[in-house]
PDB file of N, CA and C in Angstrom:
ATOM      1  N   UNK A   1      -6.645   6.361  -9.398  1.00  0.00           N
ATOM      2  CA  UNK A   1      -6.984   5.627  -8.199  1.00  0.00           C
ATOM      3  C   UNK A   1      -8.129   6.331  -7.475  1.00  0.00           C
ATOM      4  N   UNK A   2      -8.782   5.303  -6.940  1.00  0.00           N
ATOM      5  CA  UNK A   2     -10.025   5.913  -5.982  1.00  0.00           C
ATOM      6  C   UNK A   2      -9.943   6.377  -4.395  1.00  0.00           C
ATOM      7  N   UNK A   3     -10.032   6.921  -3.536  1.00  0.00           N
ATOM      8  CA  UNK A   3     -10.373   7.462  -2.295  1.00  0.00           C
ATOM      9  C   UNK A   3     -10.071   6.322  -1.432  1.00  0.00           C
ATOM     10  N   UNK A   4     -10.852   5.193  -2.332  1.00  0.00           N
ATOM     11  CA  UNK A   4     -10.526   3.918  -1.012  1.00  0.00           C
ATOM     12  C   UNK A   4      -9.508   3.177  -1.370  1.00  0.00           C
ATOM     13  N   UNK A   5      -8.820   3.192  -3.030  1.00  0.00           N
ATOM     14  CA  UNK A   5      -7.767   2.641  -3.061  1.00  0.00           C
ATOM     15  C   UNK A   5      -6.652   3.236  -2.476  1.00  0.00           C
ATOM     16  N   UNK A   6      -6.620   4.705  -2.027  1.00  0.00           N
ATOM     17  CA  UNK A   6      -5.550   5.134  -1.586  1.00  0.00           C
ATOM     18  C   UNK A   6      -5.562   5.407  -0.249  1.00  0.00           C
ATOM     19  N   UNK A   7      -6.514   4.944   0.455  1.00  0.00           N
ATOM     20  CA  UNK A   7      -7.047   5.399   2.040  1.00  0.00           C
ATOM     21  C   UNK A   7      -5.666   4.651   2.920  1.00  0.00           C
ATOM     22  N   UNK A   8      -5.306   3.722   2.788  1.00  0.00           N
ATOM     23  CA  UNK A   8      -4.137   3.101   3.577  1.00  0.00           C
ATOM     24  C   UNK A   8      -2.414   4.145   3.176  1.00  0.00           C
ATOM     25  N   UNK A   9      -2.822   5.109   2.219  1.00  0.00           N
ATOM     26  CA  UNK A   9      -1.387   6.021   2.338  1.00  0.00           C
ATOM     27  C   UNK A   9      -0.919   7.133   2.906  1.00  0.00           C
ATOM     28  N   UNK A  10      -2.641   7.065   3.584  1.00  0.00           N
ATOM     29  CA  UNK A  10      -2.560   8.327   4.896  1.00  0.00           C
ATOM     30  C   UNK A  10      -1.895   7.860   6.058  1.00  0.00           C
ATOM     31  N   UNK A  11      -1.671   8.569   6.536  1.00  0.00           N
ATOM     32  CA  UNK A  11      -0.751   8.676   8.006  1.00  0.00           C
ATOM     33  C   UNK A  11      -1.559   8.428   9.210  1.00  0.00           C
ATOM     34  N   UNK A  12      -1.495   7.571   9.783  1.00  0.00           N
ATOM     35  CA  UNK A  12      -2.270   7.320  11.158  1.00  0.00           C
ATOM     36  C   UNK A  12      -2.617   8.611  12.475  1.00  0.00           C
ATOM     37  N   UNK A  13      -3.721   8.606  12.777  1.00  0.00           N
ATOM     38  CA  UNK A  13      -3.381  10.406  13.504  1.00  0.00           C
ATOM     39  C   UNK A  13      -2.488  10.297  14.328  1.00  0.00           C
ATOM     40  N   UNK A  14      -1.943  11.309  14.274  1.00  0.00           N
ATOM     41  CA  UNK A  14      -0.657  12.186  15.592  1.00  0.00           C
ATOM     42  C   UNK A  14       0.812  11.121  15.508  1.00  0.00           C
ATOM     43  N   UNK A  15       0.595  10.382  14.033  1.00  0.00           N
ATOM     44  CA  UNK A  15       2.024  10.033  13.836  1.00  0.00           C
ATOM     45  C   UNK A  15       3.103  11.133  13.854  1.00  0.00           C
ATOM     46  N   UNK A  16       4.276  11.054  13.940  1.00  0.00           N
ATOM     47  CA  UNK A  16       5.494  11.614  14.034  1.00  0.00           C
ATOM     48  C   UNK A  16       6.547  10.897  12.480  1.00  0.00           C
ATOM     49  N   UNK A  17       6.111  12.326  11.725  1.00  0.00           N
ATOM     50  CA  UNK A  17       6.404  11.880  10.474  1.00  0.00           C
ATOM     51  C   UNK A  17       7.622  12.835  10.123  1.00  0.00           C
ATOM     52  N   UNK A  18       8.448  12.129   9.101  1.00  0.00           N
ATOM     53  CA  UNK A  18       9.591  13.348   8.381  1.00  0.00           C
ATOM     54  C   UNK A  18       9.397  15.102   8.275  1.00  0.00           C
ATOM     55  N   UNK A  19      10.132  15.844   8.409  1.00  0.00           N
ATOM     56  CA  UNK A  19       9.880  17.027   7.945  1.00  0.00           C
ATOM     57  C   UNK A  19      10.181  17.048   6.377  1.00  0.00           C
ATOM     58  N   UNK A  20      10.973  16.365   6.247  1.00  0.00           N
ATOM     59  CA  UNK A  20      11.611  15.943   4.477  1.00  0.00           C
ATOM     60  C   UNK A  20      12.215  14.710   4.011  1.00  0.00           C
ATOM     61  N   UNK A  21      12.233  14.793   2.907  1.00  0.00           N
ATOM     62  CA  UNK A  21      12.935  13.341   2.601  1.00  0.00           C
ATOM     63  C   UNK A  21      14.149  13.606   1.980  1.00  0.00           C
ATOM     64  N   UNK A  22      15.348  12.575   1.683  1.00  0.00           N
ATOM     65  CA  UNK A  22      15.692  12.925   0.591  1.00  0.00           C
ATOM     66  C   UNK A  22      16.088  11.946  -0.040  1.00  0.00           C
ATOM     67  N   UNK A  23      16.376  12.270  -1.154  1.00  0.00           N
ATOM     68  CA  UNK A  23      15.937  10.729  -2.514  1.00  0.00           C
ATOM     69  C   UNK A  23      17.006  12.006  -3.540  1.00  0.00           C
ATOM     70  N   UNK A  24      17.435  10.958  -4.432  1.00  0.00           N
ATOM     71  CA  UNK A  24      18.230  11.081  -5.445  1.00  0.00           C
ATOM     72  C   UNK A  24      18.481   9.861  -5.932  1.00  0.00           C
ATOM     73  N   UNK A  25      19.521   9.817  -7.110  1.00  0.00           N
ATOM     74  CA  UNK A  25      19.665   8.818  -7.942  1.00  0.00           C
ATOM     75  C   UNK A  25      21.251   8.408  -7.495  1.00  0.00           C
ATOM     76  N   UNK A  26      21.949   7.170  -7.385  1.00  0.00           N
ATOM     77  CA  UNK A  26      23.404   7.280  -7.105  1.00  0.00           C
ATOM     78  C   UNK A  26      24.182   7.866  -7.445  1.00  0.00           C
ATOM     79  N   UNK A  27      25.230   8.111  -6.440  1.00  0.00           N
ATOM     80  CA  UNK A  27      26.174   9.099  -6.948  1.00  0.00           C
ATOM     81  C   UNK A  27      25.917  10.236  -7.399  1.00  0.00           C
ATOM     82  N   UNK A  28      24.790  11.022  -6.943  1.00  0.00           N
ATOM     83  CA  UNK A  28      24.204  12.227  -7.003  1.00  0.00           C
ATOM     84  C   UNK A  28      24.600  13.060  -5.606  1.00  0.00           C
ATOM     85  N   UNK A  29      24.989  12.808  -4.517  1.00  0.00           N
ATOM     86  CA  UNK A  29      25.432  13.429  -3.425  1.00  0.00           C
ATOM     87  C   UNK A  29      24.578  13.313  -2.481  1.00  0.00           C
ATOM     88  N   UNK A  30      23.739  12.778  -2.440  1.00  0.00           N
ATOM     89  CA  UNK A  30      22.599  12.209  -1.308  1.00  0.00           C
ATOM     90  C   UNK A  30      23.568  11.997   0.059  1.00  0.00           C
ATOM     91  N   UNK A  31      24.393  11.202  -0.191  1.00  0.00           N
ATOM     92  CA  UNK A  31      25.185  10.921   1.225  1.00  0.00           C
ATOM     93  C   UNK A  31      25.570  12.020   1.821  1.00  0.00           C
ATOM     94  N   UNK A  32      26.262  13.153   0.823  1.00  0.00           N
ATOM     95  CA  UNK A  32      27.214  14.256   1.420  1.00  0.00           C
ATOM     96  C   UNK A  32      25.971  14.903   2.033  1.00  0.00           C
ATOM     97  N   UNK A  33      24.605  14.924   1.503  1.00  0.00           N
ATOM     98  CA  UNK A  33      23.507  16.323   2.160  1.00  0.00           C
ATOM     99  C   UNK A  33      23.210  15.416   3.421  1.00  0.00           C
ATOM    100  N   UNK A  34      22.783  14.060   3.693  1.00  0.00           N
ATOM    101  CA  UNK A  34      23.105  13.115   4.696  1.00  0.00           C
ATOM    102  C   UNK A  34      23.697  13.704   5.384  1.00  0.00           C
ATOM    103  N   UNK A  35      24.987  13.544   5.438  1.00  0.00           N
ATOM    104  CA  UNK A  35      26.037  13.881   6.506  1.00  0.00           C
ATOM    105  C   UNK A  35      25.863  14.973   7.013  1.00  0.00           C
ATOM    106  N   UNK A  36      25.506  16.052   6.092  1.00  0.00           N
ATOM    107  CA  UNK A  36      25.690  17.932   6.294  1.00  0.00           C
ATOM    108  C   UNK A  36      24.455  17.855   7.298  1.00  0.00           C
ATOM    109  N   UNK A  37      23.555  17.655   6.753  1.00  0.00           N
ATOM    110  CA  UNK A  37      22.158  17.450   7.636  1.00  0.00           C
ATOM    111  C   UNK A  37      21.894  17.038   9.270  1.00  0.00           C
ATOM    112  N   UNK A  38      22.765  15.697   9.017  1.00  0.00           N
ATOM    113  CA  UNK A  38      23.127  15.161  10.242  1.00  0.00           C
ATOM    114  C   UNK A  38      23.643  15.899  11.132  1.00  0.00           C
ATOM    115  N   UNK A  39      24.462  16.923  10.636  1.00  0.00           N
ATOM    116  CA  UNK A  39      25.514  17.330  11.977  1.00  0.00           C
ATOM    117  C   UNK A  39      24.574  18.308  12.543  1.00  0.00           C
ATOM    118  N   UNK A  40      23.405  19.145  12.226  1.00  0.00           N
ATOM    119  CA  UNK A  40      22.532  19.723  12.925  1.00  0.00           C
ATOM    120  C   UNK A  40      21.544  18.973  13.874  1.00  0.00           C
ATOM    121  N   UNK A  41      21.971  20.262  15.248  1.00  0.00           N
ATOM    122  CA  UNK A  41      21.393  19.686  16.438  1.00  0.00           C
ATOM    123  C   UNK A  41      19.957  19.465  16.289  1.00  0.00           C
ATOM    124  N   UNK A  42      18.923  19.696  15.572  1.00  0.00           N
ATOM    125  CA  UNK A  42      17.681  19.701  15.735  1.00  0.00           C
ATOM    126  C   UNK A  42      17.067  18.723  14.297  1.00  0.00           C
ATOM    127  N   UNK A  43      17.918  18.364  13.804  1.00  0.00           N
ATOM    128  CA  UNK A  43      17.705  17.292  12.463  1.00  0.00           C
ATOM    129  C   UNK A  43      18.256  16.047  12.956  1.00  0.00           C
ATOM    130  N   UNK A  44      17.027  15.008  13.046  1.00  0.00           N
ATOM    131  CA  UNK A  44      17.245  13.900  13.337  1.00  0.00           C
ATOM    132  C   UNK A  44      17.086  12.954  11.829  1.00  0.00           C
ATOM    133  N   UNK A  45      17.802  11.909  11.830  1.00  0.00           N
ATOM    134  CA  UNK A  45      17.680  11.111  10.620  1.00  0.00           C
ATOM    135  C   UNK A  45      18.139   9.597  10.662  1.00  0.00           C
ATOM    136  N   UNK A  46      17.242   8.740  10.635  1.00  0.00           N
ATOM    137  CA  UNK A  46      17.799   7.192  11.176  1.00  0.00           C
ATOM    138  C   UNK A  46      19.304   6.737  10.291  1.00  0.00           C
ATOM    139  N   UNK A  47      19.291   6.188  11.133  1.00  0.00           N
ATOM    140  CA  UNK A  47      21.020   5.681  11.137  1.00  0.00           C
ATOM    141  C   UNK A  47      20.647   4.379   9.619  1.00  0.00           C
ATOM    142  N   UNK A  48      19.568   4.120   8.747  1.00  0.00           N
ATOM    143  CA  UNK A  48      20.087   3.680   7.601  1.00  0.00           C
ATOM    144  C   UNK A  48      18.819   3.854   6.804  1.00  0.00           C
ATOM    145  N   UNK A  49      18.911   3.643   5.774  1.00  0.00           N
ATOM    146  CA  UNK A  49      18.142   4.087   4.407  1.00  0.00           C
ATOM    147  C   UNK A  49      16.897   3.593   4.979  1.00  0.00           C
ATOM    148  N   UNK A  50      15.673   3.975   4.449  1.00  0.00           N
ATOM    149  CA  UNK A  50      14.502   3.288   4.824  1.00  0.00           C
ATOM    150  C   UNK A  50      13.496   2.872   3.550  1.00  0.00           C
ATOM    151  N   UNK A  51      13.824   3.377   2.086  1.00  0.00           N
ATOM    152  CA  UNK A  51      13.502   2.884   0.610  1.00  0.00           C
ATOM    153  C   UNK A  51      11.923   2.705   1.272  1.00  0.00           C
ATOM    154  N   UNK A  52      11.366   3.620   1.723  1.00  0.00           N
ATOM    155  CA  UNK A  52       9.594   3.218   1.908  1.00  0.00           C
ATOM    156  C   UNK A  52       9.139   3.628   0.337  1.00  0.00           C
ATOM    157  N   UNK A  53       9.407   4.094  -0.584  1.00  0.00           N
ATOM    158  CA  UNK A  53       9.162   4.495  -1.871  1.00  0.00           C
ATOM    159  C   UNK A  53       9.644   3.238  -2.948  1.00  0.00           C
ATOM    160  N   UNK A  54      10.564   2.434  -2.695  1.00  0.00           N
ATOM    161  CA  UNK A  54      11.242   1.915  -3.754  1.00  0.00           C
ATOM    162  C   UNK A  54      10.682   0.177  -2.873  1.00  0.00           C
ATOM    163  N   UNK A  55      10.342  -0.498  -1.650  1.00  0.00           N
ATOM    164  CA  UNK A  55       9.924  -1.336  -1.172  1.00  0.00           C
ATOM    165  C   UNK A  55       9.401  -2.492  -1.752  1.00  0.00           C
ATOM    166  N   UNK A  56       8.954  -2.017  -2.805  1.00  0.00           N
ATOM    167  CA  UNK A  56       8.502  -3.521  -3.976  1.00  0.00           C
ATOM    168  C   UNK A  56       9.661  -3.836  -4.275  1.00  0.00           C
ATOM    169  N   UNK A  57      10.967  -3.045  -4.759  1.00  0.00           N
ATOM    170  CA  UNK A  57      11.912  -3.723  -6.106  1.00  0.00           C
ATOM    171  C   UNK A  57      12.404  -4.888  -5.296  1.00  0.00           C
ATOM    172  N   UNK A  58      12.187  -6.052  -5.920  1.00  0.00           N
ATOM    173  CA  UNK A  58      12.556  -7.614  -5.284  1.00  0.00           C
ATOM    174  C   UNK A  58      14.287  -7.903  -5.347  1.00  0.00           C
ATOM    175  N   UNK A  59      14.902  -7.169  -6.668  1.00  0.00           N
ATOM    176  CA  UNK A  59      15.894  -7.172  -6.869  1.00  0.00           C
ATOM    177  C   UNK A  59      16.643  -6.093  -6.326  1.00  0.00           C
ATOM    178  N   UNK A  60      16.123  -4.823  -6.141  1.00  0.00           N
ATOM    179  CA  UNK A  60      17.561  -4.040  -5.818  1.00  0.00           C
ATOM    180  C   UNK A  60      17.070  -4.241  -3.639  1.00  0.00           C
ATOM    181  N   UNK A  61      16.044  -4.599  -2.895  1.00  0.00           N
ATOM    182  CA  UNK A  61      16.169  -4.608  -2.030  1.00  0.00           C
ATOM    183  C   UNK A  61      15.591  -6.040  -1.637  1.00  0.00           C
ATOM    184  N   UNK A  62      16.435  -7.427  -1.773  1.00  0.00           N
ATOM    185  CA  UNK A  62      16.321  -8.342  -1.201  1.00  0.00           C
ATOM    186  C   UNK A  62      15.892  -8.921   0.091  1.00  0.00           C
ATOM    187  N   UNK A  63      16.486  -8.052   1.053  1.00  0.00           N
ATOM    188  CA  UNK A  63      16.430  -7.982   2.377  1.00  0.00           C
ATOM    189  C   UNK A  63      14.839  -7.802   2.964  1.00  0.00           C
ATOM    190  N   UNK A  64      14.211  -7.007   2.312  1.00  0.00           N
ATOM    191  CA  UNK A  64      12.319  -6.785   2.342  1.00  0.00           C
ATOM    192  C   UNK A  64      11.606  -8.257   2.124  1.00  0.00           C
ATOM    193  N   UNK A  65      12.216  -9.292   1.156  1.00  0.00           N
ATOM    194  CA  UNK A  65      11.487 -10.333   1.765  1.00  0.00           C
ATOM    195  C   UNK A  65      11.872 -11.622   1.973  1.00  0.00           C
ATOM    196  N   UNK A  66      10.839 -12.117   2.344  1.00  0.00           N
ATOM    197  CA  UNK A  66      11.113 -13.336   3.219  1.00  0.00           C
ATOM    198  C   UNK A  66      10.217 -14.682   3.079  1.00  0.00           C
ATOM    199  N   UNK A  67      10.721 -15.830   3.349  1.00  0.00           N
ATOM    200  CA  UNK A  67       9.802 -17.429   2.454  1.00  0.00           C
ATOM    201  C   UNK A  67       9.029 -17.521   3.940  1.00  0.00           C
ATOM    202  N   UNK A  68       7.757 -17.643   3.939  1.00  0.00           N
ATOM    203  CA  UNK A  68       7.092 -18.189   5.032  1.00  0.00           C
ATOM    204  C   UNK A  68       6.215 -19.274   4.422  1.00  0.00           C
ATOM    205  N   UNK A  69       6.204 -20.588   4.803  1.00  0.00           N
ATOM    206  CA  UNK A  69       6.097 -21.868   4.331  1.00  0.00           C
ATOM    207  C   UNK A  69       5.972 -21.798   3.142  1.00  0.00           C
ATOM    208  N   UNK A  70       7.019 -21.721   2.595  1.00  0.00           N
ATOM    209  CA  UNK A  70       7.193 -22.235   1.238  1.00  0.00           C
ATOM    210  C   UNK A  70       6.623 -21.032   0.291  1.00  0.00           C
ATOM    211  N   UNK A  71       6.147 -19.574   0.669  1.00  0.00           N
ATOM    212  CA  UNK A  71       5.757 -18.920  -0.202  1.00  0.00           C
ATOM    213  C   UNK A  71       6.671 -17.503   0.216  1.00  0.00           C
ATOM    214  N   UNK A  72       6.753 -16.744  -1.104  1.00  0.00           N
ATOM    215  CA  UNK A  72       7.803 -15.616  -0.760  1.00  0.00           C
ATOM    216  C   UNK A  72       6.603 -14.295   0.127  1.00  0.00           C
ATOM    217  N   UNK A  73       7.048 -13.566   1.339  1.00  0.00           N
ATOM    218  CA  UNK A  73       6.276 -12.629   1.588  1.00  0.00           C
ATOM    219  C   UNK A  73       6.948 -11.162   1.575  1.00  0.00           C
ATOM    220  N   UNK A  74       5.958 -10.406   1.453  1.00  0.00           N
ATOM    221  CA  UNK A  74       6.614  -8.758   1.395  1.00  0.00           C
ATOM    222  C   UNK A  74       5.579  -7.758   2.352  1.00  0.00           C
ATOM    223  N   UNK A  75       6.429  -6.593   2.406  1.00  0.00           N
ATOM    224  CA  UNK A  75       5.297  -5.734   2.984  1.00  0.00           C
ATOM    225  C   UNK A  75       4.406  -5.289   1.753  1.00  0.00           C
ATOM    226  N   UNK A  76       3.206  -5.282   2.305  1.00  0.00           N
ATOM    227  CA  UNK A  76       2.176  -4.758   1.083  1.00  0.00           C
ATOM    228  C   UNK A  76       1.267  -3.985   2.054  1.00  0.00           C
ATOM    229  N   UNK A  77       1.476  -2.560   1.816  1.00  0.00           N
ATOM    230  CA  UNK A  77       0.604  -1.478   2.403  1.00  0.00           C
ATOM    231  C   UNK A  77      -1.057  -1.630   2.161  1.00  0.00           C
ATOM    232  N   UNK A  78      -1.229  -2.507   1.153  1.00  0.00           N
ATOM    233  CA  UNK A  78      -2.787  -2.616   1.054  1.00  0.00           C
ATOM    234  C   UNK A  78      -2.970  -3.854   1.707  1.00  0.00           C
ATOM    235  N   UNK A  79      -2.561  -4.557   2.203  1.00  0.00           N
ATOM    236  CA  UNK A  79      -2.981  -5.904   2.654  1.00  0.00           C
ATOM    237  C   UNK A  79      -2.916  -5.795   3.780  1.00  0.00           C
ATOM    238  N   UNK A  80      -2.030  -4.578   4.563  1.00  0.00           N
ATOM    239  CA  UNK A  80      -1.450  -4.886   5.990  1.00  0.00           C
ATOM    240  C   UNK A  80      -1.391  -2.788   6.533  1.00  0.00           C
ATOM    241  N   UNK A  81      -2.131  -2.416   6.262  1.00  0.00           N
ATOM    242  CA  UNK A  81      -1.638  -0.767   6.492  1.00  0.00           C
ATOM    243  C   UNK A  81      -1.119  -0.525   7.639  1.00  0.00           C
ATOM    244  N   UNK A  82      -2.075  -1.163   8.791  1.00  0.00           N
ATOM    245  CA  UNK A  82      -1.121  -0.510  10.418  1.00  0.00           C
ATOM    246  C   UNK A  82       0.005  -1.130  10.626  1.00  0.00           C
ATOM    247  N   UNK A  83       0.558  -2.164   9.882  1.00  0.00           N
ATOM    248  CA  UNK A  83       1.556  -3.169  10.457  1.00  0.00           C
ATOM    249  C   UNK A  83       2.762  -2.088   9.277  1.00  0.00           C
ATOM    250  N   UNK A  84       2.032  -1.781   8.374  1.00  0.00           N
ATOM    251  CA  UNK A  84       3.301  -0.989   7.305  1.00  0.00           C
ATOM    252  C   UNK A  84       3.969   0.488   7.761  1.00  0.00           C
ATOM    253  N   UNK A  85       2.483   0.894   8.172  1.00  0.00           N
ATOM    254  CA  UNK A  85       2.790   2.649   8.617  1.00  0.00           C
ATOM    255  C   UNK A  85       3.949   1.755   9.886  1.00  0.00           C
ATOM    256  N   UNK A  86       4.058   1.107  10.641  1.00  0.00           N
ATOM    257  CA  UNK A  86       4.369   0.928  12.134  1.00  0.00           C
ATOM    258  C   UNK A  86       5.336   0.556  12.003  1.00  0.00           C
ATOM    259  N   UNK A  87       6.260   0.106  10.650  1.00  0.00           N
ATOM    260  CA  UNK A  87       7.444  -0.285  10.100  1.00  0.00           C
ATOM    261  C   UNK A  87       7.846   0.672  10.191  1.00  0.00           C
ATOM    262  N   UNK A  88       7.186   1.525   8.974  1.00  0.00           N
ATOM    263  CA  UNK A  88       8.183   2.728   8.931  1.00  0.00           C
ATOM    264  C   UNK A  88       8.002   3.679   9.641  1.00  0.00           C
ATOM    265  N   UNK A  89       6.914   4.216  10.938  1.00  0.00           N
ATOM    266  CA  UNK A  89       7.350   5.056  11.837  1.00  0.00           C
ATOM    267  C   UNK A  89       8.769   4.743  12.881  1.00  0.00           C
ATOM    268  N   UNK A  90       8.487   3.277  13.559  1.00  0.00           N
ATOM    269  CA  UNK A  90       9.648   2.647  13.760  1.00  0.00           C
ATOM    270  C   UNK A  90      10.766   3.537  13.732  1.00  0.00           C
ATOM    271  N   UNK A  91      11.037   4.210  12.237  1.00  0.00           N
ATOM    272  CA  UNK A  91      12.441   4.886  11.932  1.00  0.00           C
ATOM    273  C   UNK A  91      12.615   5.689  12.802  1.00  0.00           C
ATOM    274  N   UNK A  92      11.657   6.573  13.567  1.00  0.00           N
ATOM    275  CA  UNK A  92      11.520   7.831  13.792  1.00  0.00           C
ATOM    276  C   UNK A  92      11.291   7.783  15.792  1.00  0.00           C
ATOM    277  N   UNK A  93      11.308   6.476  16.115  1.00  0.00           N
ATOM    278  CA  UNK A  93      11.164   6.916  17.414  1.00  0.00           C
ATOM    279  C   UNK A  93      12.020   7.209  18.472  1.00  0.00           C
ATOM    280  N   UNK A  94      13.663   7.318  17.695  1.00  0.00           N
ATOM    281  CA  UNK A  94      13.991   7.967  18.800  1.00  0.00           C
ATOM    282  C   UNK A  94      14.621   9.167  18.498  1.00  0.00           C
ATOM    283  N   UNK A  95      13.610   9.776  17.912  1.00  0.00           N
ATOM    284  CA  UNK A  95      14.001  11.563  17.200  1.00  0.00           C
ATOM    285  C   UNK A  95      13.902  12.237  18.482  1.00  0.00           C
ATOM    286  N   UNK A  96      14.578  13.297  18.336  1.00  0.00           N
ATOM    287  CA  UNK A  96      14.099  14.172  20.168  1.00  0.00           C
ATOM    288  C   UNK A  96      13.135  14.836  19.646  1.00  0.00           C
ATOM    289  N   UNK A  97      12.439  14.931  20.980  1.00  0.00           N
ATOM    290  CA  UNK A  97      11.326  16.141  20.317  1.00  0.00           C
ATOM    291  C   UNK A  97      11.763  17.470  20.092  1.00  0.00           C
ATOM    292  N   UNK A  98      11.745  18.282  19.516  1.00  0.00           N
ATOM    293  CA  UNK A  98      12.032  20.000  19.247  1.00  0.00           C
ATOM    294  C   UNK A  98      11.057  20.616  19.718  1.00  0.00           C
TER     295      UNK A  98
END
């Protein structure tokens, strides 16, 4: 990929982004480090999955799209970048500050 094909996967300045992620495969223990994580006072983490990595699969996350007259729509980070980053900062705004 080129510079300008990937220019919309940068981060908008002075966003308020993850310190980490975490991703695993099911039934790998993702939930239990979830939970453990959670209970620390200075680790904030939205209250449900946010799949910004997995967002295309039509089948395992249904809920991402939607028929607007008669045609199916999705988020597409190249068609729409500030409206995508602004989805998924969304997750993060009511982290406390540290």
């Amino acid at each position: 990929m080129t510079s300008e094909q990937t220019r919309e996967w940068v981060a908008p300045p002075n966003a308020r982004l993850p310190d980490f992620i975490i991703c695993g495969a099911m039934k790998c223990g993702t939930s239990t480090v979830h939970k453990l994580l959670n209970r620390h006072p200075h680790v904030y983490i939205p209250t449900r999955e946010i799949h910004f990595f997995d967002i295309d699969d039509i089948f395992g996350h249904t809920d991402f799209y939607f028929q607007d007259k008669s045609r199916w729509v999705w988020p597409n980070i190249a068609s729409n970048p500030q409206g995508y980053w602004a989805w998924y900062l969304s997750f993060f705004e009511q982290a406390p500050e540290n």
